[in-house]
N, C-alpha and C. Protein backbone atom coordinates (compact mmCIF):
# COMPACT_ATOMS: atom_id res chain seq x y z
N UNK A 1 50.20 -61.68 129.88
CA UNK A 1 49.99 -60.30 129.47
C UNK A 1 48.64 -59.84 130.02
N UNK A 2 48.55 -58.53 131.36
CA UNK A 2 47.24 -58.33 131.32
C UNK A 2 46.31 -57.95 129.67
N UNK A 3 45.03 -57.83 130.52
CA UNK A 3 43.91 -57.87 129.13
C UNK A 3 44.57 -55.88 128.91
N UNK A 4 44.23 -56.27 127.94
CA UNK A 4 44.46 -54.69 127.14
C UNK A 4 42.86 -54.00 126.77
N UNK A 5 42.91 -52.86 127.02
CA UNK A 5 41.76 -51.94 127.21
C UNK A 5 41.11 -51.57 125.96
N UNK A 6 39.94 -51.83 125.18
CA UNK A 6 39.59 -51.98 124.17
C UNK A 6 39.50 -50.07 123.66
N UNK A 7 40.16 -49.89 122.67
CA UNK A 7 40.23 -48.29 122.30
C UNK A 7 39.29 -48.41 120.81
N UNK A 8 38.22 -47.37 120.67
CA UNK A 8 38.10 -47.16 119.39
C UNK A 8 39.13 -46.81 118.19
N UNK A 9 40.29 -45.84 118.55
CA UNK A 9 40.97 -45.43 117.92
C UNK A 9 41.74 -46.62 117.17
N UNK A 10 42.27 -47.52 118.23
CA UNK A 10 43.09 -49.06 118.13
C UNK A 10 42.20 -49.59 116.52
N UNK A 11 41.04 -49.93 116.97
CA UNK A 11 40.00 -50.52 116.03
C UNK A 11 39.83 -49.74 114.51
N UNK A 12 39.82 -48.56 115.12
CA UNK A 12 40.03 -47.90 113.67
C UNK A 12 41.11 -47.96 112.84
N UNK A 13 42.51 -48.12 113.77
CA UNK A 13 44.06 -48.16 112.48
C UNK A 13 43.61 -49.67 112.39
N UNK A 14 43.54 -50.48 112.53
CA UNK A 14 43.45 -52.07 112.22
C UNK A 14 42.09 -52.02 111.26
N UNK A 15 41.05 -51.16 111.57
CA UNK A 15 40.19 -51.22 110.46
C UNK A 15 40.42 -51.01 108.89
N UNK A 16 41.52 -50.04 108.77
CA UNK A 16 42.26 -49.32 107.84
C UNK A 16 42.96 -50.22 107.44
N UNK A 17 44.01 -50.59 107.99
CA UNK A 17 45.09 -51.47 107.13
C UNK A 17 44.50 -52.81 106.65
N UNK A 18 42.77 -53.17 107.50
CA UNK A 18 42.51 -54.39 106.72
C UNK A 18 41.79 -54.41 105.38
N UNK A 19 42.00 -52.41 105.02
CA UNK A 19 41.75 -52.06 103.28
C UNK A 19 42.56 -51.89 102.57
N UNK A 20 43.30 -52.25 103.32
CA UNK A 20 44.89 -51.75 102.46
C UNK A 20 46.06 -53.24 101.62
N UNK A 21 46.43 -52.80 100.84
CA UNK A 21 47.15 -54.38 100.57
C UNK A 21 48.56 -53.52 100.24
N UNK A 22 48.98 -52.30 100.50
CA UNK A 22 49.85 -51.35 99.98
C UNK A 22 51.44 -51.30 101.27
N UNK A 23 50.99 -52.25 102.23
CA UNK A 23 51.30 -52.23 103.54
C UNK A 23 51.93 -51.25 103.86
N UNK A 24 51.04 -49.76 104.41
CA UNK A 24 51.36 -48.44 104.55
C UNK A 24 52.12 -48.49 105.97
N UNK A 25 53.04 -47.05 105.86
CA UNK A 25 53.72 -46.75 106.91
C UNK A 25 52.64 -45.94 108.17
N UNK A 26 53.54 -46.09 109.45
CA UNK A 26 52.60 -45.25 110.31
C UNK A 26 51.90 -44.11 109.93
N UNK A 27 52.83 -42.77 109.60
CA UNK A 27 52.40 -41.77 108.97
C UNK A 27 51.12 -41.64 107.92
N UNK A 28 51.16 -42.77 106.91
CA UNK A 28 50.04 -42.90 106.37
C UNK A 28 48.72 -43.44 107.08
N UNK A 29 48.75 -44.54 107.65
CA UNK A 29 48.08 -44.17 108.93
C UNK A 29 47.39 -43.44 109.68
N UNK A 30 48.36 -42.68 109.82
CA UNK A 30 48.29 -41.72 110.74
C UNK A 30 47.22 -40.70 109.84
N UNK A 31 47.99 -40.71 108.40
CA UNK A 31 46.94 -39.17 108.18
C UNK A 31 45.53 -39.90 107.66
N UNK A 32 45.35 -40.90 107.48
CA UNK A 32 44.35 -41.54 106.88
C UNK A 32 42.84 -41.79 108.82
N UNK A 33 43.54 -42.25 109.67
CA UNK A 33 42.66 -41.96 110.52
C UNK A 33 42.20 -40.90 111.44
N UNK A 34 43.35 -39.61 111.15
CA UNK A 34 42.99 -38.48 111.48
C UNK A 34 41.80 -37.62 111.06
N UNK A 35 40.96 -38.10 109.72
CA UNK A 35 40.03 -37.99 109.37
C UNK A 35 38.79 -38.23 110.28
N UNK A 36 38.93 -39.39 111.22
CA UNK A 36 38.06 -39.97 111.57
C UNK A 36 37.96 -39.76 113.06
N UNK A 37 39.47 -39.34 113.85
CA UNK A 37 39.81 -38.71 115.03
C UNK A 37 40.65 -37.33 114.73
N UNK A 38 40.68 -36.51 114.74
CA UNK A 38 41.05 -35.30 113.87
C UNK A 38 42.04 -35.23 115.04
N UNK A 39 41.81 -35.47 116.53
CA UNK A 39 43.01 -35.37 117.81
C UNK A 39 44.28 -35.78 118.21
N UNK A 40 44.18 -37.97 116.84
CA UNK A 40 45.19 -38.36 117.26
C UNK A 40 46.31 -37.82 116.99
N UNK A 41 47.07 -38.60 117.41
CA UNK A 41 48.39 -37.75 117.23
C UNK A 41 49.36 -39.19 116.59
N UNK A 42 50.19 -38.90 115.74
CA UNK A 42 51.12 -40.10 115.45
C UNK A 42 51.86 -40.75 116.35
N UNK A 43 52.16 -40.19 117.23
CA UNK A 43 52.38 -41.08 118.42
C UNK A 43 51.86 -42.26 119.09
N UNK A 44 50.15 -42.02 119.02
CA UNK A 44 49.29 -42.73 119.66
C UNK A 44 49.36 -44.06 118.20
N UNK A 45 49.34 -43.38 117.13
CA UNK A 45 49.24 -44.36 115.88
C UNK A 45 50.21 -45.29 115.97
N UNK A 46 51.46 -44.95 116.36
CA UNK A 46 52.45 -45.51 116.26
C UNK A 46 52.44 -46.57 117.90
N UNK A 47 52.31 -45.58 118.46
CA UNK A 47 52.08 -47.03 119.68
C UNK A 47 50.78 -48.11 119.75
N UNK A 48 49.86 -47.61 119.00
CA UNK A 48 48.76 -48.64 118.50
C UNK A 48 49.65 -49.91 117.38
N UNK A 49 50.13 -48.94 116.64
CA UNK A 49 50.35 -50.16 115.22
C UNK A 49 51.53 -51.27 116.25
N UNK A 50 52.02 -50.36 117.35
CA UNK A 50 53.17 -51.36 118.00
C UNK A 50 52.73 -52.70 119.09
N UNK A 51 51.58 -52.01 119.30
CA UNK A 51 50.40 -53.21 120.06
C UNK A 51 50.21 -54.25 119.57
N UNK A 52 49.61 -53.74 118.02
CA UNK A 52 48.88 -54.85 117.55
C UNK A 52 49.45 -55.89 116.85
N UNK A 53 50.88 -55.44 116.41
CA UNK A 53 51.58 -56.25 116.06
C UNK A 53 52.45 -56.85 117.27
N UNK A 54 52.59 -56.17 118.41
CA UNK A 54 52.69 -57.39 119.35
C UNK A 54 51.97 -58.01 119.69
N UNK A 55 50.59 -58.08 119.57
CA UNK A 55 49.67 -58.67 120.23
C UNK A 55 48.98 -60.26 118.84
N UNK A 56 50.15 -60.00 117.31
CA UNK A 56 49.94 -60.42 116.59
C UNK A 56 49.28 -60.30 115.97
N UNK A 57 48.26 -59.17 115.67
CA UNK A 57 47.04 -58.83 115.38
C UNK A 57 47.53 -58.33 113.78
N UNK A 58 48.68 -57.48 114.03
CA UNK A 58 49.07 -56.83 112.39
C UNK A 58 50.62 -57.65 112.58
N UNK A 59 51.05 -57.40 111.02
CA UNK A 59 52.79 -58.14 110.92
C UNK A 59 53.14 -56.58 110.72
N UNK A 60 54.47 -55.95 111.30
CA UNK A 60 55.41 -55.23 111.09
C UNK A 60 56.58 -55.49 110.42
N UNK A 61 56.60 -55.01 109.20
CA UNK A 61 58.04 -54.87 108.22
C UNK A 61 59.11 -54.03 108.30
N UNK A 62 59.91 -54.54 108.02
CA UNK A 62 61.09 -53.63 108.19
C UNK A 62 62.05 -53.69 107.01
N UNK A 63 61.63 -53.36 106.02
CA UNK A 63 62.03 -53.36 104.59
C UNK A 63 63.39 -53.04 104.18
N UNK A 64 64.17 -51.93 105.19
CA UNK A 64 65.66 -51.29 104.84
C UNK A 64 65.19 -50.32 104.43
N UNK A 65 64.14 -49.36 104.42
CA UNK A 65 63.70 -48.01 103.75
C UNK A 65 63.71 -47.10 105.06
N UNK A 66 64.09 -47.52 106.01
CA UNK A 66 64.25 -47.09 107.47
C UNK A 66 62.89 -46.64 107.91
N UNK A 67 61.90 -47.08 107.54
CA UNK A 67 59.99 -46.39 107.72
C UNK A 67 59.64 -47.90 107.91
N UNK A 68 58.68 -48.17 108.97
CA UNK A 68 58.29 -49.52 109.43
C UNK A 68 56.86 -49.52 108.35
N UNK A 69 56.64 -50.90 107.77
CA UNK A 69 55.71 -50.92 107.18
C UNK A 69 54.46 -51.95 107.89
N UNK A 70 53.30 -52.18 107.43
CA UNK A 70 52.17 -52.42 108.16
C UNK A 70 51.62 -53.54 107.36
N UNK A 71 51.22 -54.56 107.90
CA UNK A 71 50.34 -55.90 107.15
C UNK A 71 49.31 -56.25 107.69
N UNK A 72 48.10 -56.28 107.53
CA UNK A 72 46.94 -56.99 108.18
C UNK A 72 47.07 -58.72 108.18
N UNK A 73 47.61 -58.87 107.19
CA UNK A 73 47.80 -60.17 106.96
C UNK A 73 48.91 -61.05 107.61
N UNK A 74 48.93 -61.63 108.43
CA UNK A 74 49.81 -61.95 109.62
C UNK A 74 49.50 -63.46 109.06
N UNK A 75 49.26 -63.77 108.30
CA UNK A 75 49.89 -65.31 107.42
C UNK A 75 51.09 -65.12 107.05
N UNK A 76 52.11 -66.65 107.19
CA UNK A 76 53.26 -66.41 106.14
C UNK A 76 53.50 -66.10 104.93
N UNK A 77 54.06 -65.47 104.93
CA UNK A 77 53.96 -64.80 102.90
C UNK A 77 55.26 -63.91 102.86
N UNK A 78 55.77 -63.87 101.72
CA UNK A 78 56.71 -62.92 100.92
C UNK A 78 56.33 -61.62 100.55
N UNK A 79 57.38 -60.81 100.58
CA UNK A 79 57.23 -59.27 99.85
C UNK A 79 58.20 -59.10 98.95
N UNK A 80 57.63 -58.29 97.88
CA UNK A 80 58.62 -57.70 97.31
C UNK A 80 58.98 -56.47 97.22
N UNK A 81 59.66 -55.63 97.59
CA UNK A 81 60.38 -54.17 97.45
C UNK A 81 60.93 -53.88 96.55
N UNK A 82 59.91 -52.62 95.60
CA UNK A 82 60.19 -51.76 94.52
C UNK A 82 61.29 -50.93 94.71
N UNK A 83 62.71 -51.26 94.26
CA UNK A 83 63.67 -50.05 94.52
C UNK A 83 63.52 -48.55 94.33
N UNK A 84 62.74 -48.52 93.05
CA UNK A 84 62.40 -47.59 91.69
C UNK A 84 60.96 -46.86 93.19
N UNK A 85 59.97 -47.14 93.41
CA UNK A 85 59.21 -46.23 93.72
C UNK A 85 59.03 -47.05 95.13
N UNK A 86 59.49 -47.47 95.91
CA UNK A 86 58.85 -48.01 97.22
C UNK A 86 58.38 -48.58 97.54
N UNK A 87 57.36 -49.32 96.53
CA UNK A 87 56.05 -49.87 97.06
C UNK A 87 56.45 -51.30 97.72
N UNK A 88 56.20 -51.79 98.36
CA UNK A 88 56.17 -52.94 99.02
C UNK A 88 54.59 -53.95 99.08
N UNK A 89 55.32 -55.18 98.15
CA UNK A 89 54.06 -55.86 97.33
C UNK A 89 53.87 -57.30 97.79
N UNK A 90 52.72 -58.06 98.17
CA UNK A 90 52.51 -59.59 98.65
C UNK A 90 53.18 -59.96 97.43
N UNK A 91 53.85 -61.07 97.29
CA UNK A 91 54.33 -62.38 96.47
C UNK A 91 53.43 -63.17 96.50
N UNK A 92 52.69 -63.94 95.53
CA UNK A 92 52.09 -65.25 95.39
C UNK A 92 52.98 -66.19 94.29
N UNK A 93 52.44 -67.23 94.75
CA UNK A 93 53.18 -68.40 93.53
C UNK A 93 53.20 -69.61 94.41
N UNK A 94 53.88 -70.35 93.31
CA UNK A 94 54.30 -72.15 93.93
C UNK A 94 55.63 -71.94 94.50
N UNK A 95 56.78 -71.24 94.03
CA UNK A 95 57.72 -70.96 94.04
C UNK A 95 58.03 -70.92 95.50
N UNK A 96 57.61 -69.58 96.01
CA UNK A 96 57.27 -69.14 97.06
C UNK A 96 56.83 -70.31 98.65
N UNK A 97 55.98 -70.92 98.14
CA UNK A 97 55.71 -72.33 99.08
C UNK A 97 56.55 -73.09 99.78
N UNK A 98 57.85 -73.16 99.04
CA UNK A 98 59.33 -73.76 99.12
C UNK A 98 59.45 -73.35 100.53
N UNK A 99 59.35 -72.13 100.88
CA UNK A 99 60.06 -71.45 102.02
C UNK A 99 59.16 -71.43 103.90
N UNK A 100 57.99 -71.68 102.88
CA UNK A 100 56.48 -72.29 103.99
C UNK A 100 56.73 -73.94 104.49
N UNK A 101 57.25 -74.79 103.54
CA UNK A 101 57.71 -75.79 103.54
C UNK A 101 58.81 -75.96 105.07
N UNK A 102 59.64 -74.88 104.84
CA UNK A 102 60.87 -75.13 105.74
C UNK A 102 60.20 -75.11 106.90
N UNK A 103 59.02 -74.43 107.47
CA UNK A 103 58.24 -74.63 108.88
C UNK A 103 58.73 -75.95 109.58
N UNK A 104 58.84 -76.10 110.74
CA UNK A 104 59.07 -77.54 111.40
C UNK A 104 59.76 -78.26 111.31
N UNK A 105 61.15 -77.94 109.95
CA UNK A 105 62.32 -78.88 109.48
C UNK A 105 63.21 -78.04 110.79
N UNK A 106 64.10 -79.48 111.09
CA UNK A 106 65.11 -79.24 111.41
C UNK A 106 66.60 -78.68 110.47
N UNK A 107 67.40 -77.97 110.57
CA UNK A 107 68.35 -77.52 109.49
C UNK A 107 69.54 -77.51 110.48
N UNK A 108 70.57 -77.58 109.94
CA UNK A 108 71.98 -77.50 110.85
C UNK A 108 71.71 -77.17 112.65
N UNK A 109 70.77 -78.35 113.27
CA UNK A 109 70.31 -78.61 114.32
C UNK A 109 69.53 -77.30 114.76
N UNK A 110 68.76 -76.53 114.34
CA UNK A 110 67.88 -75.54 114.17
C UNK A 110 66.40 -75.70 113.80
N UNK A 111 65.64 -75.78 114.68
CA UNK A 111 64.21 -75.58 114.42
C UNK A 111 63.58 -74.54 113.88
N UNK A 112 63.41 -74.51 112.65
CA UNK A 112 62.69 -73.30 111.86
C UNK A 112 61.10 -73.51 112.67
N UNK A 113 60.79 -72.25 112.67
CA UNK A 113 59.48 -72.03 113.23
C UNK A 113 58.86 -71.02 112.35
N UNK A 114 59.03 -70.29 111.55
CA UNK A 114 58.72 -69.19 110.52
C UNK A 114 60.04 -68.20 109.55
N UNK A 115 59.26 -67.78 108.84
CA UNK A 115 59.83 -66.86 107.83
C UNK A 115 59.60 -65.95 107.39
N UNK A 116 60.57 -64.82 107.85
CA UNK A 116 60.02 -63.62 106.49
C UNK A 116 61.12 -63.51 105.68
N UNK A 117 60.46 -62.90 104.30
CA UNK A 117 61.08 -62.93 102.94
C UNK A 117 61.08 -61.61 102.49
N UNK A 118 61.79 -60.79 101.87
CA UNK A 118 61.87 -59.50 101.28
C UNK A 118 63.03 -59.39 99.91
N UNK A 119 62.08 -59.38 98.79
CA UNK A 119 62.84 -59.54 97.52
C UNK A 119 62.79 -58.34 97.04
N UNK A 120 64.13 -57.82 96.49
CA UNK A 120 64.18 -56.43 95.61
C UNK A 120 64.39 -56.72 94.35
N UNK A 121 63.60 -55.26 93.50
CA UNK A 121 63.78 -55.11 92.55
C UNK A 121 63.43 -53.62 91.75
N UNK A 122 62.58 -54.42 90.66
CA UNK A 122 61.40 -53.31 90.18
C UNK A 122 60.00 -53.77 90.08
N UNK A 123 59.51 -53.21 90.67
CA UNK A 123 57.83 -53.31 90.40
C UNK A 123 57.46 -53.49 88.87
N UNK A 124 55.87 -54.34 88.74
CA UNK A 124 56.05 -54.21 87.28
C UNK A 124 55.32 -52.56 86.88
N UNK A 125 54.40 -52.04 87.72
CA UNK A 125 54.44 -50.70 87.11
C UNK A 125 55.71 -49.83 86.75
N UNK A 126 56.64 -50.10 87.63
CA UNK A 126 57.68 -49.22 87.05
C UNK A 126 58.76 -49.71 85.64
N UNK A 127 58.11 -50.84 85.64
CA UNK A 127 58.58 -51.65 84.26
C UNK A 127 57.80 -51.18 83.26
N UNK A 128 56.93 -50.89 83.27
CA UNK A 128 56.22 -50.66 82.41
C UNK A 128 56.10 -49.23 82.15
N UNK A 129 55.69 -48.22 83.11
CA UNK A 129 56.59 -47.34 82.71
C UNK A 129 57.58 -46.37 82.33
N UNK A 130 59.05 -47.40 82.29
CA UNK A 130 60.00 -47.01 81.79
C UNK A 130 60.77 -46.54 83.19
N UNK A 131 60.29 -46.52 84.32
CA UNK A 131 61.04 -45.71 85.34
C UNK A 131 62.55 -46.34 86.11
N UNK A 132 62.90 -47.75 85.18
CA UNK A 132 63.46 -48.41 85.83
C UNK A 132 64.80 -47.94 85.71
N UNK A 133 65.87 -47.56 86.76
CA UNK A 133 67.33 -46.91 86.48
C UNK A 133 68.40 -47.80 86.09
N UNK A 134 69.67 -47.79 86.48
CA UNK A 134 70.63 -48.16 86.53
C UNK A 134 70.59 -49.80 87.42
N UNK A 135 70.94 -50.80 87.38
CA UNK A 135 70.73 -51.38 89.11
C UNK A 135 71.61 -51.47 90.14
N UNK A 136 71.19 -51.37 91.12
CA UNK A 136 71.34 -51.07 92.27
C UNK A 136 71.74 -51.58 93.72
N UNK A 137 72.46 -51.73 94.29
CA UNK A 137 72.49 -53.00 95.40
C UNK A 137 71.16 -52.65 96.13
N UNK A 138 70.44 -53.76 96.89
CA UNK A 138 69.43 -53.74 97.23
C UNK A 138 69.68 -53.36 98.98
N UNK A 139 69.34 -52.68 99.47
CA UNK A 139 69.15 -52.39 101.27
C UNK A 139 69.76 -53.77 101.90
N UNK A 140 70.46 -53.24 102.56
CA UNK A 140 70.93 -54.37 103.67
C UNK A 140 70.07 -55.37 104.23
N UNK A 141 68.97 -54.79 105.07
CA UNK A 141 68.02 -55.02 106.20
C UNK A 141 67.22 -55.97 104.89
N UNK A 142 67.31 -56.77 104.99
CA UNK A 142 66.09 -57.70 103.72
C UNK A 142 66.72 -58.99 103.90
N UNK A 143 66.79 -59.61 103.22
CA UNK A 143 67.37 -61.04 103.25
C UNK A 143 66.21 -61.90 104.17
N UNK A 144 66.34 -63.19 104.55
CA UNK A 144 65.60 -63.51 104.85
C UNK A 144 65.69 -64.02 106.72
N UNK A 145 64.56 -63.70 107.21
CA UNK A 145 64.48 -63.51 109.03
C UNK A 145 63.73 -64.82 109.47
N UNK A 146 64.27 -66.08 110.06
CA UNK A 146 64.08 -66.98 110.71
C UNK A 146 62.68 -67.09 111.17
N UNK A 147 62.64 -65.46 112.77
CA UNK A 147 61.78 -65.76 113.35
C UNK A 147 60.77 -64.74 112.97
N UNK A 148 59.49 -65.15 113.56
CA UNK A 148 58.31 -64.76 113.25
C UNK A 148 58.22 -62.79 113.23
N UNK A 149 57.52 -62.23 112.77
CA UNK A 149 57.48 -61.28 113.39
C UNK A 149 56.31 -60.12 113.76
């Protein structure tokens, strides 16, 4: 890959999402560093956030909410997806480890090399208050993705 051309703007969306634990969409993004470049345009945001997560720098989600979401944190880890309000939340636990574990096992002659995880539900704010509906089948696009991303 040639070297890629160092942009302030670049530095600034990666500066942003490494305050964020909310893993915001481009758009948010977008209006959050327009403050700071009043010129960009979401376009440029969006082909930045597409850099850096090719370049591994950010993880890109793809939740089933059809809006790509944003991670600074490009360690393996779980999410969970709030049906009730959106939010898309890190998982911690022991539980969770199980699936970090599978790294480097062979499985039905398959080399696992990584994982992403995306669990639905309800958030506990929306448990708490009261916003929780009917339930729901959860988005297609979730389940769990082999390779890295």
């Amino acid at each position: 890959m040639p070297a890629i051309k160092y942009s302030r703007q670049r530095e600034a969306i990666k500066g942003f999402l490494m305050t964020r634990r909310d893993h915001p969409t481009a758009e948010t993004v977008y209006q959050n560093v327009k403050s700071v470049f009043p010129q960009i345009s979401l376009g440029t945001v969006y082909r930045n956030l597409t850099l850096l997560a090719d370049m591994g720098e950010i993880a890109r989600l793809r939740v089933g909410d059809g809006a790509d979401h944003f991670d600074s944190n490009t360690a393996p880890h779980c999410h969970f997806v709030c049906r009730e309000c959106g939010s898309v939340l890190d998982l911690h636990g022991d539980a969770l480890s199980k699936a970090k574990d599978m790294e480097g096992r062979t499985i039905d002659g398959n080399l696992i090399e990584g994982h992403v995880t995306y669990f639905h539900g309800t958030c506990s704010h929306c448990l708490v208050s009261g916003i929780q509906d009917k339930p729901q089948t959860p988005p297609q696009a979730g389940g769990v993705d082999l390779r890295r991303s």
